[in-house]
Protein backbone atom coordinates (compact mmCIF):
# COMPACT_ATOMS: atom_id res chain seq x y z
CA UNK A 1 81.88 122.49 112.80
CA UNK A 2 83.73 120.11 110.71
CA UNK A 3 81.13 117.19 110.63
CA UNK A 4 78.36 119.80 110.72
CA UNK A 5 79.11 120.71 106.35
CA UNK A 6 80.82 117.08 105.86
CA UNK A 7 77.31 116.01 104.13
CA UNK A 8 77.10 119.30 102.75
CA UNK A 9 80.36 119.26 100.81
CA UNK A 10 80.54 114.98 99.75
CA UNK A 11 77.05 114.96 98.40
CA UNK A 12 77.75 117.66 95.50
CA UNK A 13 80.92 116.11 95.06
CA UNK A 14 79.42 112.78 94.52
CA UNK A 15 79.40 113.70 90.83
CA UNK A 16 83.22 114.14 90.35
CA UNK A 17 83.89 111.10 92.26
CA UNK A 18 83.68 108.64 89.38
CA UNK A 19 83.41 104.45 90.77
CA UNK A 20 85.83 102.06 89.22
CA UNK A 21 83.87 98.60 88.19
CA UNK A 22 85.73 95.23 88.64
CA UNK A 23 86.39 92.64 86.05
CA UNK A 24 83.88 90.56 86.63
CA UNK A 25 80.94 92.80 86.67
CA UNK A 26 83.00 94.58 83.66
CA UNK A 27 82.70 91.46 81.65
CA UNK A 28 78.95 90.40 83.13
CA UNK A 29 77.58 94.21 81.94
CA UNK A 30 79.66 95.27 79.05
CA UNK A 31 80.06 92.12 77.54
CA UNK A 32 77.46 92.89 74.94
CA UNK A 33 77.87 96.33 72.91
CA UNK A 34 76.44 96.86 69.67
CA UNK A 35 74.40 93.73 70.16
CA UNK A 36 77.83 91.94 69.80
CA UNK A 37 78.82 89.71 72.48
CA UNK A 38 82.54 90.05 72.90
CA UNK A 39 84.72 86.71 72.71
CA UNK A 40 87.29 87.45 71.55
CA UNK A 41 90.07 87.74 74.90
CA UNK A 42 91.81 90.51 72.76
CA UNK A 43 88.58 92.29 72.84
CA UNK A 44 88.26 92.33 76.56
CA UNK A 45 91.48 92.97 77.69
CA UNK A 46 91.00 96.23 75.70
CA UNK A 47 87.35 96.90 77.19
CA UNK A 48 89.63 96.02 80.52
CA UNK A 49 92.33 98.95 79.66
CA UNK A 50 89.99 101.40 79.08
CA UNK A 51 88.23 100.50 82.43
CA UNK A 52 91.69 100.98 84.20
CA UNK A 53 92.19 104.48 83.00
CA UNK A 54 89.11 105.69 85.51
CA UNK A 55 90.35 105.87 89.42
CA UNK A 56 88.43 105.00 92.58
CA UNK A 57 88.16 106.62 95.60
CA UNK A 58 89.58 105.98 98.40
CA UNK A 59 89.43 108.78 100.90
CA UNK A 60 88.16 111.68 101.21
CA UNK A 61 88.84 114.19 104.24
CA UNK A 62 86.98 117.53 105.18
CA UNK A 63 89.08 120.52 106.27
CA UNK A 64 87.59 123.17 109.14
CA UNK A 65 85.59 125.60 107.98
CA UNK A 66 87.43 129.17 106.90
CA UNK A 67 85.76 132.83 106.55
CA UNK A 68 87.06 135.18 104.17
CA UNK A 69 87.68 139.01 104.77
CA UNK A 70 84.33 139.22 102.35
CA UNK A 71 82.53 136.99 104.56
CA UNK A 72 81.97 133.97 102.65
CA UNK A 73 82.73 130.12 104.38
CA UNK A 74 84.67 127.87 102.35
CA UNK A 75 86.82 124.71 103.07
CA UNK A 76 89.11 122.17 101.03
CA UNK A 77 88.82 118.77 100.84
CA UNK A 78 91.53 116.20 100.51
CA UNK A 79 90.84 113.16 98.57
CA UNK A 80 93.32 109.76 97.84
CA UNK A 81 92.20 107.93 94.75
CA UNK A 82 93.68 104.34 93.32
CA UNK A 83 93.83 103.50 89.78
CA UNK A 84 95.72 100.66 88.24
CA UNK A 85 98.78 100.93 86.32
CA UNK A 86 98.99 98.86 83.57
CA UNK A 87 102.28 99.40 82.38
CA UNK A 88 103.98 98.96 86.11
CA UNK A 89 101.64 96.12 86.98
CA UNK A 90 100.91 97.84 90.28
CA UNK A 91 98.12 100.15 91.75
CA UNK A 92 99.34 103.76 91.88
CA UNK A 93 97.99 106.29 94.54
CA UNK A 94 97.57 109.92 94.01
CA UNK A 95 95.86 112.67 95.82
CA UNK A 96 93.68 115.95 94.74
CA UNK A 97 92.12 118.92 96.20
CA UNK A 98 88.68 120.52 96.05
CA UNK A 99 87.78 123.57 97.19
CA UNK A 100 84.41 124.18 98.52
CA UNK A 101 82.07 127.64 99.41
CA UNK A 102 79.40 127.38 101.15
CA UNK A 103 76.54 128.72 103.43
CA UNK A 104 74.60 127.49 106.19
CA UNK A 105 72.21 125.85 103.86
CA UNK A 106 73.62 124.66 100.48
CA UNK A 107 76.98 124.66 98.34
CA UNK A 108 77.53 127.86 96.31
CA UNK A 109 80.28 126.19 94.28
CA UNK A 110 82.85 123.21 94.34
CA UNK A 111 85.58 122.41 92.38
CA UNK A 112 88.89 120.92 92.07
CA UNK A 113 92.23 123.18 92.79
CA UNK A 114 95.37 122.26 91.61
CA UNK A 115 96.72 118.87 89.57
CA UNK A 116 96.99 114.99 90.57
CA UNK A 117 99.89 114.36 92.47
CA UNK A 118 100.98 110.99 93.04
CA UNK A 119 101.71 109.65 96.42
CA UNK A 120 104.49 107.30 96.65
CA UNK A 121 105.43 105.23 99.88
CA UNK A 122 102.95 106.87 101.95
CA UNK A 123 101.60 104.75 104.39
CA UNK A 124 99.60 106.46 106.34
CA UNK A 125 98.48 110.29 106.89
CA UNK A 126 96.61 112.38 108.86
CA UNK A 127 95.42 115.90 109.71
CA UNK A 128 96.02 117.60 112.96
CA UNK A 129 93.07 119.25 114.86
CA UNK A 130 93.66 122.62 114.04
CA UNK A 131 94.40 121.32 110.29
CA UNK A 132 97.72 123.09 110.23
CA UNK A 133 99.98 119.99 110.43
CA UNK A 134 99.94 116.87 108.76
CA UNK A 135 101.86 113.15 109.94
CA UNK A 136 102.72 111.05 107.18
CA UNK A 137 103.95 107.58 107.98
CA UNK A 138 105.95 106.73 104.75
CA UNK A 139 108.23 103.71 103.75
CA UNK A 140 111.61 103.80 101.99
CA UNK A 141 113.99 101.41 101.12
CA UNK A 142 117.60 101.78 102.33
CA UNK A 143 120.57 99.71 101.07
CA UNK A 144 117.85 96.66 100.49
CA UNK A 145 116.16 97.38 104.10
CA UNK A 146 112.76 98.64 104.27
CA UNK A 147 112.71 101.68 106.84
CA UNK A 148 109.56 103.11 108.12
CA UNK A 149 109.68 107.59 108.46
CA UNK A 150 107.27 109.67 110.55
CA UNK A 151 106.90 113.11 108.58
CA UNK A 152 105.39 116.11 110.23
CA UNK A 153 104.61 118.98 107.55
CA UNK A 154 103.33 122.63 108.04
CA UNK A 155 101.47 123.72 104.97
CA UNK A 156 104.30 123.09 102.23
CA UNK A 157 107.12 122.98 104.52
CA UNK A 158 108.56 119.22 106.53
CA UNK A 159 109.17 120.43 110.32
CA UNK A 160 110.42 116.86 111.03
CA UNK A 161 111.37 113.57 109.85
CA UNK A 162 111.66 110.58 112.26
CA UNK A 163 113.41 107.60 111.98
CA UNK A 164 110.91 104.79 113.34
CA UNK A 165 113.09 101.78 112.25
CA UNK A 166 115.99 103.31 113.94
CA UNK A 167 114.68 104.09 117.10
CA UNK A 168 114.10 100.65 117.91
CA UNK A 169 111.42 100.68 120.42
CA UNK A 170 108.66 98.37 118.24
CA UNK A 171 108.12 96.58 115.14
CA UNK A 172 106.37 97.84 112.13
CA UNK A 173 103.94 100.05 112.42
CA UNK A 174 99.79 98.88 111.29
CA UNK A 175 99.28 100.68 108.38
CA UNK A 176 96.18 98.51 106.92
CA UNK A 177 92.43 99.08 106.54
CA UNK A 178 91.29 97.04 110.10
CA UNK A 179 94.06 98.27 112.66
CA UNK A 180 96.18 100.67 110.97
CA UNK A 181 95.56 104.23 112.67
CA UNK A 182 97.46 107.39 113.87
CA UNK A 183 95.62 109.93 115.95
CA UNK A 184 97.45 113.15 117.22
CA UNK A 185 96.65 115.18 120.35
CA UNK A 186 94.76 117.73 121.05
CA UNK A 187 97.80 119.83 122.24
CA UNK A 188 99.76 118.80 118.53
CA UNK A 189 102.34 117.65 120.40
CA UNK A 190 102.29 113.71 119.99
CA UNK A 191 100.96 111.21 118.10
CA UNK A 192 99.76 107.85 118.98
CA UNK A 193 99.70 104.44 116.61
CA UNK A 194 99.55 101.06 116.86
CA UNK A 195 102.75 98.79 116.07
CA UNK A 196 103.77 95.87 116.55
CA UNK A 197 105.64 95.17 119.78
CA UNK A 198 108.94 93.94 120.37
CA UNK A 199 110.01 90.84 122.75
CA UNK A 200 113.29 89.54 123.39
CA UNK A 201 115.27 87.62 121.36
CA UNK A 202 115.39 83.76 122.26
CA UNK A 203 118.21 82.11 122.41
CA UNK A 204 118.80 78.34 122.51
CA UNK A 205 120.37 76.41 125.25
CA UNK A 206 122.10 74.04 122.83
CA UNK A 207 123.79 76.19 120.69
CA UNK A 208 127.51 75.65 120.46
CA UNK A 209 130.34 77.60 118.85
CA UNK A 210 130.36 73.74 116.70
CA UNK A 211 127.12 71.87 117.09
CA UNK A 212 125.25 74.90 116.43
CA UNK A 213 121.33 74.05 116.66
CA UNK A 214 119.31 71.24 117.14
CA UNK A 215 116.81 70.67 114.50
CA UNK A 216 113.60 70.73 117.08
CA UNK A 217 115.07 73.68 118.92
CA UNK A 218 115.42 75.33 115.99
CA UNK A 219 111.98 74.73 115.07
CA UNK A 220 111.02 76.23 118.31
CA UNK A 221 112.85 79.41 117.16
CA UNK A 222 111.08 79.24 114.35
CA UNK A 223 107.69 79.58 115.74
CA UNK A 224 108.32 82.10 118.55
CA UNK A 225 109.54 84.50 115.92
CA UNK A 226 105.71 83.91 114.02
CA UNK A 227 104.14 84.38 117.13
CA UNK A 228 106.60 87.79 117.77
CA UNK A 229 104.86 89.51 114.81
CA UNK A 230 101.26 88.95 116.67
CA UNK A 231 101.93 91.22 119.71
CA UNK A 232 100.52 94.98 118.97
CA UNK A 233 100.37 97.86 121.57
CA UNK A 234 99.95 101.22 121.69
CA UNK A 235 103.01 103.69 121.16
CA UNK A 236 103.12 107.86 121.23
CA UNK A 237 106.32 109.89 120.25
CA UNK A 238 107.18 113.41 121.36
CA UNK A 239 107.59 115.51 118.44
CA UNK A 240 109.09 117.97 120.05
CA UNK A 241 112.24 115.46 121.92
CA UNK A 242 111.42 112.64 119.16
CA UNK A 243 111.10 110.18 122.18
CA UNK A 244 108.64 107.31 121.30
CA UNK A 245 107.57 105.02 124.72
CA UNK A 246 105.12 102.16 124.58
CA UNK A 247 101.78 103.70 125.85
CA UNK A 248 100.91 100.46 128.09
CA UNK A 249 102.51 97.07 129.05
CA UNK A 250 99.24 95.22 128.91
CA UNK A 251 98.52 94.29 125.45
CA UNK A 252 94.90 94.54 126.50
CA UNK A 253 95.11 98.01 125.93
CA UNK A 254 94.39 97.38 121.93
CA UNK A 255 91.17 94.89 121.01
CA UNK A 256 92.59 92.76 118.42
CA UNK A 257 92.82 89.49 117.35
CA UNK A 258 96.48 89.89 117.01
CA UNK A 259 96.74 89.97 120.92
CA UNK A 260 96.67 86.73 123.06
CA UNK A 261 94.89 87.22 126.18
């Protein structure tokens, strides 16, 4: 039901969703206003600024479908946008809902419901199938260490907050455009992502409580903790025990260039 009104709600919404230009096709297009061609690098940093304060989207996400006591279907839609913060020198994410009513033909009306919110740390997030629950994979630093959290929320409430980091079963977990992903269950009971895997620590046969280590051996080290952070596998966590087990032993299990054969 949800990918039957998908079309039905981002098409209308098209119009809100405004497209953020870069620099180069700012300068290439705008360059001449007022049949003045703009030189002057004061100029178009400002043309730049202004460009800045309009954000892109980034995601948008379709809720189920919900009837109210009068009959009518609506649903909300969740939407991440990036805009570029000037002042911080950074890109800052925020999210906003849209609320959408609808029959089995057209949209009625759509519009947005609440304010911006920024979201900071947030890694990753997604709904569960009933759309009830939401896991957020979110970053924090601790004491100068960067820890990675798995949230679970229920409508404005956090049921749970895992530790990932301390757990100590893989690396980081993927959290990027190619092979970042988290998918729950049907049951809403675990969640699966891809991380990267851990190996065992090697340890040189030369080192001495005084020698210490040889400069090749060392080397060696070197480049079998780079090729450490090129293992990935597949990983689910209870939510109800918070145990978290690697899914398969065969790093065939995930199609990535990041595994070795």
């Amino acid at each position: 039901m949800r990918e039957k009104y998908s079309w039905l709600v981002l098409r209308p919404l098209s119009s809100m969703f405004s497209r953020r230009i870069p620099l180069y096709r700012l300068i290439s297009r705008c360059a001449v206003m007022d049949s003045k061609v703009l030189r002057e690098p004061a100029e178009i940093a400002q043309l730049y600024r202004d460009q800045c304060r309009f954000p892109a989207l980034c995601r948008a996400d379709v809720g189920p479908v919900i009837t109210s006591r009068y009959g009518g279907q609506y649903c909300n839609v969740y939407t991440e946008w990036t805009q570029r913060d000037l002042e911080r020198n950074e890109n800052v994410k925020f999210c906003r809902q849209y609320i959408v009513f609808h029959d089995d033909k057209s949209v009625v009306y759509s519009g947005p419901s609440g304010n911006c919110t920024e979201i900071k740390g947030e890694l990753l997030s997604v709904d569960s199938p009933s759309g009830e629950m939401k896991a957020v994979l979110r970053e924090s630093t601790i004491k100068g260490e960067d820890k990675q959290f798995l949230e679970i929320w229920h409508k404005n409430r956090k049921l749970k907050c895992l530790n990932l980091t301390t757990l100590n079963k893989h690396g980081k977990v993927y959290e990027d455009d190619q092979f970042g992903c988290m998918v729950w269950s049907h049951s809403e009971t675990h969640l699966l992502y891809v991380a990267e895997k851990k190996r065992p620590k090697t340890e040189s046969y030369f080192q001495g409580p005084e020698t210490g280590l040889l400069a090749d051996e060392e080397e060696t080290i070197k480049t079998d903790k780079k090729e450490e952070q090129s293992w990935s596998s597949l990983f689910y966590v209870d939510l109800a025990s918070g145990k978290c087990e690697q899914l398969s032993s065969n790093s065939s299990a995930v199609c990535s260039p990041r595994l070795k054969s």
